[in-house]
Structures are given as C-alpha cells and as structure tokens.
Protein backbone atom coordinates (compact mmCIF):
# COMPACT_ATOMS: atom_id res chain seq x y z
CA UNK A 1 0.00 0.00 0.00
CA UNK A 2 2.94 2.23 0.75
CA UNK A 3 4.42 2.05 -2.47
CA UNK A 4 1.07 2.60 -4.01
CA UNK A 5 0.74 5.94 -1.79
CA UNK A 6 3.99 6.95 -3.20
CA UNK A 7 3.47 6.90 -6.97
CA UNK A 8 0.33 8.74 -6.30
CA UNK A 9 2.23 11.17 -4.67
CA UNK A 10 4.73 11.64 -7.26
CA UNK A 11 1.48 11.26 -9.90
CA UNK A 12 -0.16 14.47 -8.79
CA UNK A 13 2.79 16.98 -9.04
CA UNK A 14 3.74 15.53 -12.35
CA UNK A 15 -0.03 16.22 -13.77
CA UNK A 16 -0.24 19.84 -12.33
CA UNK A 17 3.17 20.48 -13.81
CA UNK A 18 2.30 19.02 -17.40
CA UNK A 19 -1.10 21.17 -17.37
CA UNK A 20 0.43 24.16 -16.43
CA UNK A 21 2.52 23.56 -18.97
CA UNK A 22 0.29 22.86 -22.01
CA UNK A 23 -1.79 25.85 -20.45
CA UNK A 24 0.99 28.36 -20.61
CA UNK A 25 0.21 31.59 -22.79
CA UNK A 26 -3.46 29.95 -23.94
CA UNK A 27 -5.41 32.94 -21.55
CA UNK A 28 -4.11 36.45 -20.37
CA UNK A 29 -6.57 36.49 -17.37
CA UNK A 30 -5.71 35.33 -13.53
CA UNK A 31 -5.07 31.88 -12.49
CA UNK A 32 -8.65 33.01 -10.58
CA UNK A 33 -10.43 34.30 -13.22
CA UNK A 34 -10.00 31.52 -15.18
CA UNK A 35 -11.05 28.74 -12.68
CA UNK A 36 -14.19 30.72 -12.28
CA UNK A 37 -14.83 30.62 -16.21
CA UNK A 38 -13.63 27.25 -16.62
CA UNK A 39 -15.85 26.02 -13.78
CA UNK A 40 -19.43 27.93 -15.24
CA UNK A 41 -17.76 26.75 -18.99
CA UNK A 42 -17.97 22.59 -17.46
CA UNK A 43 -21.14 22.69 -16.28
CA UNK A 44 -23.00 24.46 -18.84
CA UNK A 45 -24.99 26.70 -17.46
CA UNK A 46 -25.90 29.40 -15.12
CA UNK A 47 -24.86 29.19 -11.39
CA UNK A 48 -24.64 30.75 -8.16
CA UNK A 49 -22.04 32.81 -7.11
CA UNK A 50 -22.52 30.82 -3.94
CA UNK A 51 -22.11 27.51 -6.37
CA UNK A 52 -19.11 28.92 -7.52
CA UNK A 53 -17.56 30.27 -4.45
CA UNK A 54 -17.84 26.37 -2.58
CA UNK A 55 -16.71 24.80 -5.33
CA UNK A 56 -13.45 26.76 -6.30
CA UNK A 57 -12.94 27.48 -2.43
CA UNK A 58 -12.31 31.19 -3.12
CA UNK A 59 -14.42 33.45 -0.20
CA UNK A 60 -17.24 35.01 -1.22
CA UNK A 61 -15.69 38.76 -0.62
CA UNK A 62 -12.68 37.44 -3.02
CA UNK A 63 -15.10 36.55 -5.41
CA UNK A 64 -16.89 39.22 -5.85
CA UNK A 65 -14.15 41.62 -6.86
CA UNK A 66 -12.84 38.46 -8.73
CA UNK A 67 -16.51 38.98 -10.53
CA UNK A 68 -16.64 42.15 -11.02
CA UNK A 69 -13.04 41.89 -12.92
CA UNK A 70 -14.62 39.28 -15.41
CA UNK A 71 -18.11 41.52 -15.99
CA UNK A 72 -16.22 44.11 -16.69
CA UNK A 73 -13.85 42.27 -19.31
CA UNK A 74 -16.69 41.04 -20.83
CA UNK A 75 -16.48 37.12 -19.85
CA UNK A 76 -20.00 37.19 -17.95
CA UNK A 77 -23.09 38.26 -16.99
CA UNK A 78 -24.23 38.50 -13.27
CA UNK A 79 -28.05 38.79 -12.92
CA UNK A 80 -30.80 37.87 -10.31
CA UNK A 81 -31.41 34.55 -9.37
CA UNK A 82 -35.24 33.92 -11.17
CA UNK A 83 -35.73 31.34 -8.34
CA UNK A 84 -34.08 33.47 -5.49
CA UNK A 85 -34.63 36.60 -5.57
CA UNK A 86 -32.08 36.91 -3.00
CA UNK A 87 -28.98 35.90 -4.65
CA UNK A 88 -27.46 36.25 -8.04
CA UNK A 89 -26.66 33.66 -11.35
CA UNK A 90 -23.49 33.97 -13.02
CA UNK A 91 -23.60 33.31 -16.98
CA UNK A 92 -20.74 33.16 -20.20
CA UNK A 93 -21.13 35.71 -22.77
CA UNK A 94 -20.11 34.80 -25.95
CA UNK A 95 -17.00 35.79 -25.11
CA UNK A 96 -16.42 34.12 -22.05
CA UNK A 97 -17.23 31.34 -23.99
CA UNK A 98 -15.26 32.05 -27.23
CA UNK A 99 -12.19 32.63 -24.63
CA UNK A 100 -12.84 29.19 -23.24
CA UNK A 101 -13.20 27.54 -26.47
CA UNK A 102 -10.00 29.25 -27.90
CA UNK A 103 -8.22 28.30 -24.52
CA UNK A 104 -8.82 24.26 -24.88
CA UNK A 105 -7.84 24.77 -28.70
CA UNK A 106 -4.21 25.67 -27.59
CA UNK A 107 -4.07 23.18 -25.02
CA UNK A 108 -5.13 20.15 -27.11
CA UNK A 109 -2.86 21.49 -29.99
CA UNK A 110 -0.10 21.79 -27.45
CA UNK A 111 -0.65 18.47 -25.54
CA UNK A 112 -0.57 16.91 -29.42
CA UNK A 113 3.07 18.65 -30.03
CA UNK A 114 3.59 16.74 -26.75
CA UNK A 115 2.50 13.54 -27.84
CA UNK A 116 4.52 13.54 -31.01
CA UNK A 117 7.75 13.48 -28.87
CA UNK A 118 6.71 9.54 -28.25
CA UNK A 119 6.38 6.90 -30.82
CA UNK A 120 3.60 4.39 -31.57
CA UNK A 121 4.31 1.75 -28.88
CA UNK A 122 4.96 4.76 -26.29
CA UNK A 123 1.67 6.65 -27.26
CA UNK A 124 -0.52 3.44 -26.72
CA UNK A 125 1.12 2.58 -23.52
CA UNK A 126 0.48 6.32 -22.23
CA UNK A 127 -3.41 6.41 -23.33
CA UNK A 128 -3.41 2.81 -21.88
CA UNK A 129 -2.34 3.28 -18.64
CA UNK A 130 -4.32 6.84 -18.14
CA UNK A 131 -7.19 4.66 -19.18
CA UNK A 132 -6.42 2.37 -16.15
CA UNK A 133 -5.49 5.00 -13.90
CA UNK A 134 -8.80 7.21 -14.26
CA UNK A 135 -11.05 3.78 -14.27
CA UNK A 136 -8.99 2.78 -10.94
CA UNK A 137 -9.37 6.60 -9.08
CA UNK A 138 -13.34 6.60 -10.06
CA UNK A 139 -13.66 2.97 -8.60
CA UNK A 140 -12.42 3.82 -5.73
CA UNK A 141 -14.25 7.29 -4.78
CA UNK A 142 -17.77 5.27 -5.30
C-alpha cells in the first residue's frame, strides 16, 4: 500500500506540472479568473455565485471583486437569481465562452506537439495506462 501511496504522490505533481505547462500563454486572465470561467464553462450553465464560491474554495468577498473583474472584461453576466430573488446567477457571454473555447484549442494542440515526442508503442502505452489509472481513481471514490 505504501508504495502505491507513493506513486500517487509523485502522480499528482507531475499532472499539475504538465497542465500548467500545455496551459501556458493559452489565456491572459488570472489563475482566478479563469477557474471561475472554466468552472461555469464545465457545467454548462448558469450558477450561483454561492455555487461557484464552494466549489473553487475562493471566499465570497474574493469573489466578488474576482466577478466584477470578469463583468467588466466582458467574460460574464451576473443577474438575479429567477428562483431566489435573493442571490445572483453567473452566466458566459459569448466571449467568455469564445475565450474558453480558444483556450482548450491551444491546449489540445499543445498536448498533441507533446505527444509527437513519443512513438507508436509509447503513445498506446500512455493512453493505456491513463485509461487504467482514471477507471482505478473513479472505482475507488464510489
């Protein structure tokens, strides 16, 4: 079990380095602001600024400035909640959505220049073993 604790240890620093790689220069906006729009981009639709704020674990009075930065880029929308009237929904604009669109472009296209570096056998090992690897982590968190 120890040894299996390790790798996954080693794993997780190895995957956040790699992204941040392949994510370098694909967005000009915070490492913040583009969680927020990355998180409302994955699920589709409108949500919360409470949703938001749990979910990232940013504080609600970091958020809101966070917000405020985005609305007045142009990213989003922030309007009343049609079901609460007491809180507020937080929507893409087309170009919060363009930007996210154009952001996963460049990091596919650069995680492809990545993928060229290994040959055929090396390639099908790799997509093999992330296979494995995501069908092991869900197992276990159900």
């Amino acid at each position: 079990m120890s040894e299996i604790s390790k790798e996954y240890i080693k794993l997780i620093p190895n995957l956040f380095k790699g992204f941040q790689r392949l994510n370098q220069k694909s967005s000009n906006l915070t490492h913040l602001q583009n969680q927020i729009l990355e998180f409302v981009f994955m699920h589709d639709n409108s949500m919360t600024i409470k949703q938001i704020s749990e979910a990232l674990n940013v504080p609600k009075q970091q958020m809101t400035d966070l917000l405020k930065r985005l609305i007045d880029q142009g990213f989003i929308t922030k309007s009343q909640n049609k079901f609460d009237k007491r809180s507020f929904v937080i929507e893409l604009t087309d170009k919060g959505k363009t930007s996210q669109h154009e952001k996963w472009t460049i990091i596919y296209q650069n995680f492809v220049n990545d993928l060229s570096k290994l040959d055929s056998e090396e390639q099908f090992d790799l997509h093999f073993a992330m296979h494995k690897v995501n069908y092991l982590l869900k197992k276990m968190e159900g």
